[in-house]
N, C-alpha and C. Protein backbone atom coordinates (compact mmCIF):
# COMPACT_ATOMS: atom_id res chain seq x y z
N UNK A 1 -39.76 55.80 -30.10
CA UNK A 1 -39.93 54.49 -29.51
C UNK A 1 -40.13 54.66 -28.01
N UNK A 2 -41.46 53.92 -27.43
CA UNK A 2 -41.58 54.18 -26.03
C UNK A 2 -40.76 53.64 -25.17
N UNK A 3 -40.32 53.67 -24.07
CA UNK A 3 -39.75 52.91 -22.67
C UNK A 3 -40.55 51.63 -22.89
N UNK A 4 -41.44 51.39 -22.54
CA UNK A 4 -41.61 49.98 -22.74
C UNK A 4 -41.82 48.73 -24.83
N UNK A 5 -41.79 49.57 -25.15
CA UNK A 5 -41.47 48.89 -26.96
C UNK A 5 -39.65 48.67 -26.85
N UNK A 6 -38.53 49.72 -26.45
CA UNK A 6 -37.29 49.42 -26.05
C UNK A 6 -37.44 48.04 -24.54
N UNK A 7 -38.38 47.93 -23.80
CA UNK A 7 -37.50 47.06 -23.13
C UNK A 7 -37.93 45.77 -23.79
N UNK A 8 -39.26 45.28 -24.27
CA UNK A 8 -39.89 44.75 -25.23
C UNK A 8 -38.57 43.77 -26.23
N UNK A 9 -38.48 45.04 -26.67
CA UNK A 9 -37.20 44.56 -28.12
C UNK A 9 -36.22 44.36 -27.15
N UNK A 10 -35.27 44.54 -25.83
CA UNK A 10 -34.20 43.60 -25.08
C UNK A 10 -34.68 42.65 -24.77
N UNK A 11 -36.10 42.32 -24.38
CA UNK A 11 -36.15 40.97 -24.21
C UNK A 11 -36.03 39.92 -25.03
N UNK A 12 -36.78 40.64 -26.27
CA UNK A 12 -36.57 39.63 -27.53
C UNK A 12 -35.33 39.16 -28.25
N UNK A 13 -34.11 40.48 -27.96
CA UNK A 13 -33.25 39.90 -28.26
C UNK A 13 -32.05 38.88 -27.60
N UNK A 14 -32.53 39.37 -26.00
CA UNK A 14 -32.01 38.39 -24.86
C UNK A 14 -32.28 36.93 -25.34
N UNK A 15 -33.89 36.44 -26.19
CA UNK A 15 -34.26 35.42 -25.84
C UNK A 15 -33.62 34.80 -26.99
N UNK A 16 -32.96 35.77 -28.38
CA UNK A 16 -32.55 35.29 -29.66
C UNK A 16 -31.23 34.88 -29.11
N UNK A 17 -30.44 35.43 -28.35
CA UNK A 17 -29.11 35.47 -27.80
C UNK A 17 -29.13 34.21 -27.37
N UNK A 18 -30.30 33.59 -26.70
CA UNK A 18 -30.00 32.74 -25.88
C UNK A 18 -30.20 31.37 -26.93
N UNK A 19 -31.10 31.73 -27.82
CA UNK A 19 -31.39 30.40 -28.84
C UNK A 19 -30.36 30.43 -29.72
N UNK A 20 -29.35 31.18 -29.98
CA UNK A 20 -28.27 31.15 -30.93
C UNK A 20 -26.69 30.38 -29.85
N UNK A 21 -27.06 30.81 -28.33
CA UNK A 21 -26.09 30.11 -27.68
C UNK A 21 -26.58 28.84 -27.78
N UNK A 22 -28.21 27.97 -27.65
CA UNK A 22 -28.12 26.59 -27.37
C UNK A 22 -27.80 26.17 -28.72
N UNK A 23 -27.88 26.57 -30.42
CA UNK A 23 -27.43 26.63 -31.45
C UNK A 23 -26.00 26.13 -31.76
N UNK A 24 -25.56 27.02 -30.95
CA UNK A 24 -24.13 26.57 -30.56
C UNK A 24 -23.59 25.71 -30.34
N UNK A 25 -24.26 25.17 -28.84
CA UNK A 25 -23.68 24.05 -28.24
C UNK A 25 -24.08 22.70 -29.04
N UNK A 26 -25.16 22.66 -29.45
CA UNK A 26 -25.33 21.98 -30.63
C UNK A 26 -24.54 21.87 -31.69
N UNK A 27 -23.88 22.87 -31.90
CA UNK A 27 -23.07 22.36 -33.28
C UNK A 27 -22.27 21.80 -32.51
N UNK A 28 -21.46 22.62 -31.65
CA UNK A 28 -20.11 21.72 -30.99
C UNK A 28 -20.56 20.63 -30.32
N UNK A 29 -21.42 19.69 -30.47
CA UNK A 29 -21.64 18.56 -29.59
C UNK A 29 -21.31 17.86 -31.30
N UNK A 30 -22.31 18.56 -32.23
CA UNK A 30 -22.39 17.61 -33.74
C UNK A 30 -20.56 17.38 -33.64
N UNK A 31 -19.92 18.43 -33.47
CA UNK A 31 -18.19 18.39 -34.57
C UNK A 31 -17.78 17.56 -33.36
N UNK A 32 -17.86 17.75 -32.41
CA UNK A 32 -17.23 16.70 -31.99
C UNK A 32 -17.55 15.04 -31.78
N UNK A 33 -18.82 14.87 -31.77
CA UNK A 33 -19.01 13.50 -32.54
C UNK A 33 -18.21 13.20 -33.87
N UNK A 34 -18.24 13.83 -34.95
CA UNK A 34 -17.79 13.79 -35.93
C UNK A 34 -16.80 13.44 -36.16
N UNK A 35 -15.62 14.29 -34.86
CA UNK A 35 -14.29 13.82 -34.68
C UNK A 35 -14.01 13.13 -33.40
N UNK A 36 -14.83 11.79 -33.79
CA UNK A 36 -15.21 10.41 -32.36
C UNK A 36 -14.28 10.92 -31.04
N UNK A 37 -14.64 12.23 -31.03
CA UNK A 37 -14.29 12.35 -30.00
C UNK A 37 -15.43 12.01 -28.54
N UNK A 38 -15.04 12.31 -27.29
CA UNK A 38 -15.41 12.33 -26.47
C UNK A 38 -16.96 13.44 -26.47
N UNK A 39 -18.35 12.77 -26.85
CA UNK A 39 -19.31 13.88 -27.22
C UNK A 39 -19.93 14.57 -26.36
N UNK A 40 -19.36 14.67 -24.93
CA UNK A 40 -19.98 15.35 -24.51
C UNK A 40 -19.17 16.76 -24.18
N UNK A 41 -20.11 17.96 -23.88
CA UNK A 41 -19.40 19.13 -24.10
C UNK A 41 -18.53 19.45 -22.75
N UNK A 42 -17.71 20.75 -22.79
CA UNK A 42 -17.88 21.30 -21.76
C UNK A 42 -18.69 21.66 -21.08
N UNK A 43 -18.80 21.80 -19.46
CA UNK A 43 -19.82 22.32 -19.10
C UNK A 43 -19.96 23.44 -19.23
N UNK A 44 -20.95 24.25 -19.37
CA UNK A 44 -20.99 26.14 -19.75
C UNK A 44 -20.75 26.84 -18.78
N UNK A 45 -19.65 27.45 -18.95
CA UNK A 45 -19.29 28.69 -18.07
C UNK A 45 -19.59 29.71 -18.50
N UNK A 46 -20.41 29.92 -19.41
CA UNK A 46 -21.64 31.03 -19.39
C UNK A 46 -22.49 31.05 -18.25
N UNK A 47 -22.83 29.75 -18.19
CA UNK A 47 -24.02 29.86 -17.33
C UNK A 47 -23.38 29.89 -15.35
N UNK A 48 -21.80 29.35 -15.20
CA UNK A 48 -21.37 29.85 -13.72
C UNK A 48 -21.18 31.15 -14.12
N UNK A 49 -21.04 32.19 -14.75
CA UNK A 49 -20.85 33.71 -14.56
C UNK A 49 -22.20 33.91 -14.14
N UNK A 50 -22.67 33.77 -14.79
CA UNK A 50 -23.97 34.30 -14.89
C UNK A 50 -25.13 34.03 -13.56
N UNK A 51 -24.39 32.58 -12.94
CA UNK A 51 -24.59 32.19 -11.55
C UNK A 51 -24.39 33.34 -10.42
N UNK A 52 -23.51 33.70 -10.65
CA UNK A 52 -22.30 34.46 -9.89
C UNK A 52 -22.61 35.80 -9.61
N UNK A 53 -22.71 36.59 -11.32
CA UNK A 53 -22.96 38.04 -11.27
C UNK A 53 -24.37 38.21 -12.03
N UNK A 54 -25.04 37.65 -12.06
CA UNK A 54 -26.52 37.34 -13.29
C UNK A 54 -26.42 38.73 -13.69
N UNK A 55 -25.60 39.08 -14.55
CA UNK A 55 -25.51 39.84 -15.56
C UNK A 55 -24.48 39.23 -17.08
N UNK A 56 -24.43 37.87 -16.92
CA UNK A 56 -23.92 37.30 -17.91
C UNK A 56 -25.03 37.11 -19.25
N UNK A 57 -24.88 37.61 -20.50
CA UNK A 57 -25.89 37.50 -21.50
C UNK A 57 -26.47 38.66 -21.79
N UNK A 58 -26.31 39.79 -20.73
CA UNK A 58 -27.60 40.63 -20.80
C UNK A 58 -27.11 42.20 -21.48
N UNK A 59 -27.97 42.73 -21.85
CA UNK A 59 -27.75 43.63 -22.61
C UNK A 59 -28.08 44.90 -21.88
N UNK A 60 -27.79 46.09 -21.84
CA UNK A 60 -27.74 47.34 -20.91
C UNK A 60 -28.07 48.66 -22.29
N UNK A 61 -29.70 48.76 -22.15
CA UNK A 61 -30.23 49.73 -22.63
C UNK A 61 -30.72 50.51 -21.90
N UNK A 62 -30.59 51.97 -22.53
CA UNK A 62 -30.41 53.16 -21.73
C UNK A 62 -31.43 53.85 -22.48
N UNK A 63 -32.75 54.32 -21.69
CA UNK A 63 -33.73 54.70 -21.81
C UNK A 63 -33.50 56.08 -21.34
């Protein structure tokens, strides 16, 4: 597998990572409607780390 087909496949899975987190927040917005609660979420503190050290999410392949 070349250096660039490996960085290729981290991106793709960065971008699956990231559609399985908005996945997420989606469900927990559904359950908590469900349980009339208050529907809106927390705000993501994924995304202040990631503000912070933008290495939040990311994956470290070694070529």
């Amino acid at each position: 597998m070349t250096t660039q087909q490996k960085k290729e496949m981290a991106a793709l899975v960065q971008k699956q990572i990231e559609s399985l987190w908005a996945q997420l927040e989606q469900l927990l917005r559904q359950q908590a409607e469900k349980k009339n609660e208050d529907a809106t979420v927390q705000p993501d503190k994924k995304e202040e780390k990631k503000d912070d050290t933008n290495t939040a999410g990311t994956i470290d392949i070694y070529v």
